[in-house]
Protein backbone atom coordinates (compact mmCIF):
# COMPACT_ATOMS: atom_id res chain seq x y z
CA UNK A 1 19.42 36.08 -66.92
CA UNK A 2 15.94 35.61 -68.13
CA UNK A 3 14.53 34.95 -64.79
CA UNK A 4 14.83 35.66 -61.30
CA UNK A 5 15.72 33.06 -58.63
CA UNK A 6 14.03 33.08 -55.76
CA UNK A 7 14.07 30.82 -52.33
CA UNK A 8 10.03 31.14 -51.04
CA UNK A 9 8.53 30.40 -48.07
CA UNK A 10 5.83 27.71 -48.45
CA UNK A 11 5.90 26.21 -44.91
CA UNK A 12 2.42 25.45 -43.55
CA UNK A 13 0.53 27.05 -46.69
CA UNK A 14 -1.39 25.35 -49.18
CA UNK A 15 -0.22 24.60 -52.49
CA UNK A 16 -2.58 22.90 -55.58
CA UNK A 17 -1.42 20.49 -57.10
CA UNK A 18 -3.62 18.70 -60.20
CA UNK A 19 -2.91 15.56 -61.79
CA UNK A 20 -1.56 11.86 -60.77
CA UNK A 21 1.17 9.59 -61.27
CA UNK A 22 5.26 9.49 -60.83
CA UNK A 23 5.86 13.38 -61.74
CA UNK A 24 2.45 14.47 -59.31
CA UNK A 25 3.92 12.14 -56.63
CA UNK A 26 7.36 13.83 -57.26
CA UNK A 27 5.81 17.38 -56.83
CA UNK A 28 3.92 16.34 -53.38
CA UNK A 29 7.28 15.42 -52.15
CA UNK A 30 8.99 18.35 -52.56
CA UNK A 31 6.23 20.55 -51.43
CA UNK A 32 5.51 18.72 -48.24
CA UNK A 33 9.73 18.87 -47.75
CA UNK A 34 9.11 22.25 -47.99
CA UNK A 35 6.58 22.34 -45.54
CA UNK A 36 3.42 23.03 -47.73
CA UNK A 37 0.27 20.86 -48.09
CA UNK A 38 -0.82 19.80 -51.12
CA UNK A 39 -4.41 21.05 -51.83
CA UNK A 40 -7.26 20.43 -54.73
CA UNK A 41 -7.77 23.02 -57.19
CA UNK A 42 -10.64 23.63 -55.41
CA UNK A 43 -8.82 25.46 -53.38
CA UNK A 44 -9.31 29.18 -52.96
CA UNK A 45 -6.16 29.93 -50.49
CA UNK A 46 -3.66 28.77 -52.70
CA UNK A 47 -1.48 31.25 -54.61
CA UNK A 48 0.93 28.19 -56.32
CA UNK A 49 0.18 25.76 -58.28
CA UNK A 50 1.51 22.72 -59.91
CA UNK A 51 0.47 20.59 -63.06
CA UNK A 52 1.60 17.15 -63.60
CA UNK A 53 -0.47 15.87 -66.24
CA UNK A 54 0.81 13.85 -69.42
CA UNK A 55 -1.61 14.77 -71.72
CA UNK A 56 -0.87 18.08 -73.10
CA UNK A 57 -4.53 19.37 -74.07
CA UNK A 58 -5.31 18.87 -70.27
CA UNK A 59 -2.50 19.92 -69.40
CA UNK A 60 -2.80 23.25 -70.64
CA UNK A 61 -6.93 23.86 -69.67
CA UNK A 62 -5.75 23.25 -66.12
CA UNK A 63 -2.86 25.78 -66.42
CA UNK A 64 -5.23 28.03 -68.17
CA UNK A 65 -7.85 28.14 -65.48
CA UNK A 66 -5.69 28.56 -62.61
CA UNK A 67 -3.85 31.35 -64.16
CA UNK A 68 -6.92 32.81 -64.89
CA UNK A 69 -7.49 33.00 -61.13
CA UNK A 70 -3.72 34.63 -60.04
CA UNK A 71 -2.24 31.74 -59.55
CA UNK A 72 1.55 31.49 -60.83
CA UNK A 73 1.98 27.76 -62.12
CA UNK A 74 4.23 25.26 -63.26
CA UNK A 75 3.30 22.86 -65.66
CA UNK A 76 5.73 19.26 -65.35
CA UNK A 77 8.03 18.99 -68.71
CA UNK A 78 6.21 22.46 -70.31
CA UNK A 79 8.48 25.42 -69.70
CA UNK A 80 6.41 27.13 -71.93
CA UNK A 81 3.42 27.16 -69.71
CA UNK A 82 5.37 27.86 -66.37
CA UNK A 83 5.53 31.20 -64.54
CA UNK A 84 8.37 29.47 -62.52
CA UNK A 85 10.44 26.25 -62.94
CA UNK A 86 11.81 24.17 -59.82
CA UNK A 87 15.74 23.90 -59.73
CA UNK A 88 17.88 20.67 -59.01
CA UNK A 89 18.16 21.11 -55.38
CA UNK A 90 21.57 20.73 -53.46
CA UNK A 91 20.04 20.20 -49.54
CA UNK A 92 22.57 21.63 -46.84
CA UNK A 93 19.80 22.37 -44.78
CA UNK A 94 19.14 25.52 -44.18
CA UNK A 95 21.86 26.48 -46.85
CA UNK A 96 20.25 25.37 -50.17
CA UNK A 97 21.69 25.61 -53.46
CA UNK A 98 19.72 25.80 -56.57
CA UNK A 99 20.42 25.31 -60.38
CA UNK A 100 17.86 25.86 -62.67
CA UNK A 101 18.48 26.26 -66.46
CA UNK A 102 14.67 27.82 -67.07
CA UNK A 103 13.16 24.64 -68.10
CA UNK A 104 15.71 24.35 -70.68
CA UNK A 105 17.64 20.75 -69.48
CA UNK A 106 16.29 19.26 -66.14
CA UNK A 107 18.90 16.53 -66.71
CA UNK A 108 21.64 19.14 -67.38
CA UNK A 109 20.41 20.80 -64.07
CA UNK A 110 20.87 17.13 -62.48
CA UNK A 111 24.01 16.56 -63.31
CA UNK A 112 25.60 19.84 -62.09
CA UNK A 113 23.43 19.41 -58.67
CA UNK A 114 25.12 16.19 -58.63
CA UNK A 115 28.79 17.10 -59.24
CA UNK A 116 28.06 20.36 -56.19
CA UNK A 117 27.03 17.26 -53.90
CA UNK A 118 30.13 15.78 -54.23
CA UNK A 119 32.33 19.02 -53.30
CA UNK A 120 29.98 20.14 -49.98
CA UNK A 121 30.69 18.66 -46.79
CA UNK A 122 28.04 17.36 -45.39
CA UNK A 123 27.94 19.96 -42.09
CA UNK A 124 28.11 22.99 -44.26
CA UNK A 125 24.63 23.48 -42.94
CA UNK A 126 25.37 23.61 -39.26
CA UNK A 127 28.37 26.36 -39.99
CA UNK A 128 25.14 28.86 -41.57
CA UNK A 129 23.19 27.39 -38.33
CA UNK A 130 26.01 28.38 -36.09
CA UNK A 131 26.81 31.90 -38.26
CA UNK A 132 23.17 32.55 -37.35
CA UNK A 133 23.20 32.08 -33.68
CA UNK A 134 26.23 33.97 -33.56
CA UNK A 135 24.83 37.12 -35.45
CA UNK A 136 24.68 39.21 -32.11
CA UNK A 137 27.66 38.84 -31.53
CA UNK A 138 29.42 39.96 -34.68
CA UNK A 139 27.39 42.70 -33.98
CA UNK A 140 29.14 43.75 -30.92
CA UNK A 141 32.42 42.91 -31.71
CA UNK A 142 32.44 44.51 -35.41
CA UNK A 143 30.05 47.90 -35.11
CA UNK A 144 30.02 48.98 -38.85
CA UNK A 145 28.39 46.41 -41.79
CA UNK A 146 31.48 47.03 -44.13
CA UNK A 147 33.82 45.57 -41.76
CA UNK A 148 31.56 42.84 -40.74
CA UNK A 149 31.24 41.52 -44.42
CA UNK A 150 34.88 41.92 -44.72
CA UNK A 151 35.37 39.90 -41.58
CA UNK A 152 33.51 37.28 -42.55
CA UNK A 153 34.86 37.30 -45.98
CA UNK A 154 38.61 36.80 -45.04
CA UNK A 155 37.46 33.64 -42.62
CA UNK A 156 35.39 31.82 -45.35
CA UNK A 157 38.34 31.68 -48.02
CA UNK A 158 39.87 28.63 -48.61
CA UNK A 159 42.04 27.73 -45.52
CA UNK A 160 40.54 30.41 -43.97
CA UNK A 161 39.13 29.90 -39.99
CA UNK A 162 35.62 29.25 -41.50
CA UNK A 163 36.49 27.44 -44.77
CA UNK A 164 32.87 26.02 -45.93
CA UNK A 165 34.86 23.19 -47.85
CA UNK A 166 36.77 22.54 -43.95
CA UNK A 167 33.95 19.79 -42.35
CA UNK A 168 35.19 21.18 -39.29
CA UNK A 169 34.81 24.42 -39.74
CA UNK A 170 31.54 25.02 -37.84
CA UNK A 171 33.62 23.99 -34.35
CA UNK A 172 35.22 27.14 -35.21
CA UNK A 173 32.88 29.98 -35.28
CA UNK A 174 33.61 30.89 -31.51
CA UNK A 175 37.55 31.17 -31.85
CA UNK A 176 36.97 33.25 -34.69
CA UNK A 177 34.87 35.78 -33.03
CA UNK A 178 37.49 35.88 -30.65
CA UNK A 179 40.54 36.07 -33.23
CA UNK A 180 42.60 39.33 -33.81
CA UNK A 181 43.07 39.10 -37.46
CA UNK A 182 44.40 42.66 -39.21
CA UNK A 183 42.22 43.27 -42.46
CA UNK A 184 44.14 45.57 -45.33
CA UNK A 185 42.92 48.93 -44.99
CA UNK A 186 40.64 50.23 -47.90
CA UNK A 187 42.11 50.15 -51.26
CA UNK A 188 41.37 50.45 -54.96
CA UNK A 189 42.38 46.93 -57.13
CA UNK A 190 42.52 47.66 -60.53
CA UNK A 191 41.93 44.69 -62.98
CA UNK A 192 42.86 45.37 -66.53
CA UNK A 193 40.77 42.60 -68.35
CA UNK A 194 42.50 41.28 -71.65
CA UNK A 195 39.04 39.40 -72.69
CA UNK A 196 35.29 40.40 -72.88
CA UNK A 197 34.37 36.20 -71.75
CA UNK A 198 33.67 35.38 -68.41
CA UNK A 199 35.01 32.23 -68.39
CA UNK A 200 38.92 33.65 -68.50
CA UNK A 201 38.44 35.64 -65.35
CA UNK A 202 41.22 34.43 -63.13
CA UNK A 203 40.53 33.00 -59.96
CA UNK A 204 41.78 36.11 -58.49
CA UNK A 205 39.86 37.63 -59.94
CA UNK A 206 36.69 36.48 -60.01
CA UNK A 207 37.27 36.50 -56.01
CA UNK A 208 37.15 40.17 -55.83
CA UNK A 209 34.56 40.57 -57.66
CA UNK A 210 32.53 38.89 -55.41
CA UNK A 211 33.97 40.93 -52.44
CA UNK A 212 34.49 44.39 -53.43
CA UNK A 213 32.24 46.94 -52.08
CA UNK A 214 32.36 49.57 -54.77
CA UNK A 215 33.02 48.43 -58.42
CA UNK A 216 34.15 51.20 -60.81
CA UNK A 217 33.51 50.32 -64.61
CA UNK A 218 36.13 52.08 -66.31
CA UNK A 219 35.99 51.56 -70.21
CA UNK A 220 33.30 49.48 -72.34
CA UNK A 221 33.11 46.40 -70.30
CA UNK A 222 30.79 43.91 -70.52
CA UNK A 223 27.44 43.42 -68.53
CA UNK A 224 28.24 39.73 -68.69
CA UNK A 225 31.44 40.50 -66.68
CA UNK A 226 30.32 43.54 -64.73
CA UNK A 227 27.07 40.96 -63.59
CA UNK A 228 29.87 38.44 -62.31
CA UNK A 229 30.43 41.11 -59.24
CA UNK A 230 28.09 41.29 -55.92
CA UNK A 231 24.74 42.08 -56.62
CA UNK A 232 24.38 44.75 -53.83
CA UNK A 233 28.03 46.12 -54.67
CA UNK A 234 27.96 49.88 -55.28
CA UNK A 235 28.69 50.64 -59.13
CA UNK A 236 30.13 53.75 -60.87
CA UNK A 237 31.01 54.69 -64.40
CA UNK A 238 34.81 55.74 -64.80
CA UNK A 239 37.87 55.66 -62.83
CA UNK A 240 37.30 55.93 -58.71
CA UNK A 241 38.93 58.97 -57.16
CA UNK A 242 41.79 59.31 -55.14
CA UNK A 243 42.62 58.41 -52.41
CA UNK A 244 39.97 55.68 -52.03
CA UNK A 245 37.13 57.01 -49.15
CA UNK A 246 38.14 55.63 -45.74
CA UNK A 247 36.97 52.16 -44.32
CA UNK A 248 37.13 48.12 -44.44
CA UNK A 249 36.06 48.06 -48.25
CA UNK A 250 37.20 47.18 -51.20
CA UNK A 251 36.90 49.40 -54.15
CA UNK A 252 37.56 47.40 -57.19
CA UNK A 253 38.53 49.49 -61.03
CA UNK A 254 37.58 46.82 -63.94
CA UNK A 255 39.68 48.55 -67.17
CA UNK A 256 39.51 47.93 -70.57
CA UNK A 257 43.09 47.02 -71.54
CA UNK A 258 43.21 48.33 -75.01
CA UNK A 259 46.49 46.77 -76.27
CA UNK A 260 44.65 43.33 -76.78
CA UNK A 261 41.94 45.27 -79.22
């Protein structure tokens, strides 16, 4: 990962943005969706910038002199020049997904935005509304963190009571606060992975992965795997012990299976 994707707050702050055209238009239209205001370069509140300038000379003097002043900048079809890139933009508002490729292939970008479109529902963004609202509550009814997580996880898998591919599941939220379900007690999973690729995870699991609380890297596996599990998952060289600590967790052992060397 060669940069680090962020979701910033721009609403009612001023953003510069130099030059004129489709690809300036294009910028001022996404900032002001954001909630910014598009400002001069003049401007000595601004701590973002954008460049949309065809000529490349120009171009680059503008990016020059507001980086010279702290500014981080993009620069329209010059990756090279850019302290950040914009992502294709998947609007489920407030859930927002983004795909970037680093300035490699906007059109790339584009065409996987497109193909997430298609598999959203369209109300995905008032079951994260209706999550919010109903954060006190989960508080309540589920004390500790580690089981809330887990709570939540169980209901958002598919056919769960909170499926986020189910259009209805946002009428749903209060029955599930209200539901009995019995989690699995903690427990260690251990995957023996016959591959160093990513892509031949199975489904399985590349599903605990993103659930486990505690991931224990026994054997030389790969970052590119190991980076596949949740980023605030707690991670440990060598085998866990035993009996796996008490709790709602998951504690999951990735092992080198040696007899596919």
């Amino acid at each position: 990962m060669d940069q680090l994707p962020l979701f910033l707050n721009v609403r009612g702050k001023p953003i510069i943005l130099v030059g004129e055209g489709e690809a300036a238009d294009a910028k001022r239209r996404l900032i002001e969706r954001a909630g910014g205001h598009c400002v001069s370069e003049e401007s000595q509140n601004a701590r973002l910038a954008f460049v949309a300038i065809e000529d490349e000379l120009l171009a680059k003097a503008a990016s020059t002199r507001l980086k010279m002043r702290g500014l981080l900048v993009n620069v329209v079809d010059r990756p090279k020049l850019c302290d950040f890139t914009v992502p294709a933009i998947v609007d489920r508002d407030p859930l927002l997904v983004a795909v970037g490729t680093g300035g490699a292939s906007a059109g790339l970008a584009k065409m996987v935005r497109q193909a997430i479109e298609r598999l959203l529902p369209a109300r995905l963004g008032e079951l994260a509304l209706r999550l919010k609202g109903a954060r006190d509550a989960m508080r309540l009814r589920w004390t500790e963190g580690a089981e809330r997580r887990r709570r939540l996880d169980a209901a958002l898998v598919p056919g769960g009571l909170l499926d986020p591919l189910d259009d209805d599941s946002a009428d749903r939220v209060e029955s599930w606060l209200a539901s009995d379900t019995v989690l699995h007690p903690s427990r260690v999973v251990t995957i023996d992975l016959h591959s160093p690729d990513p892509d031949d995870l199975t489904l399985k699991t590349a599903r605990l992965l993103g659930q486990a609380d505690h991931l224990f890297v026994d054997g030389e596996i790969g970052e590119a795997l190991v980076n596949r599990a949740r980023a605030d998952a707690a991670r440990y060289e060598g085998p866990p012990s035993d009996p796996a600590p008490p709790g709602l967790v998951i504690h999951l052992r990735l092992r080198h299976d040696q007899r596919h060397d």
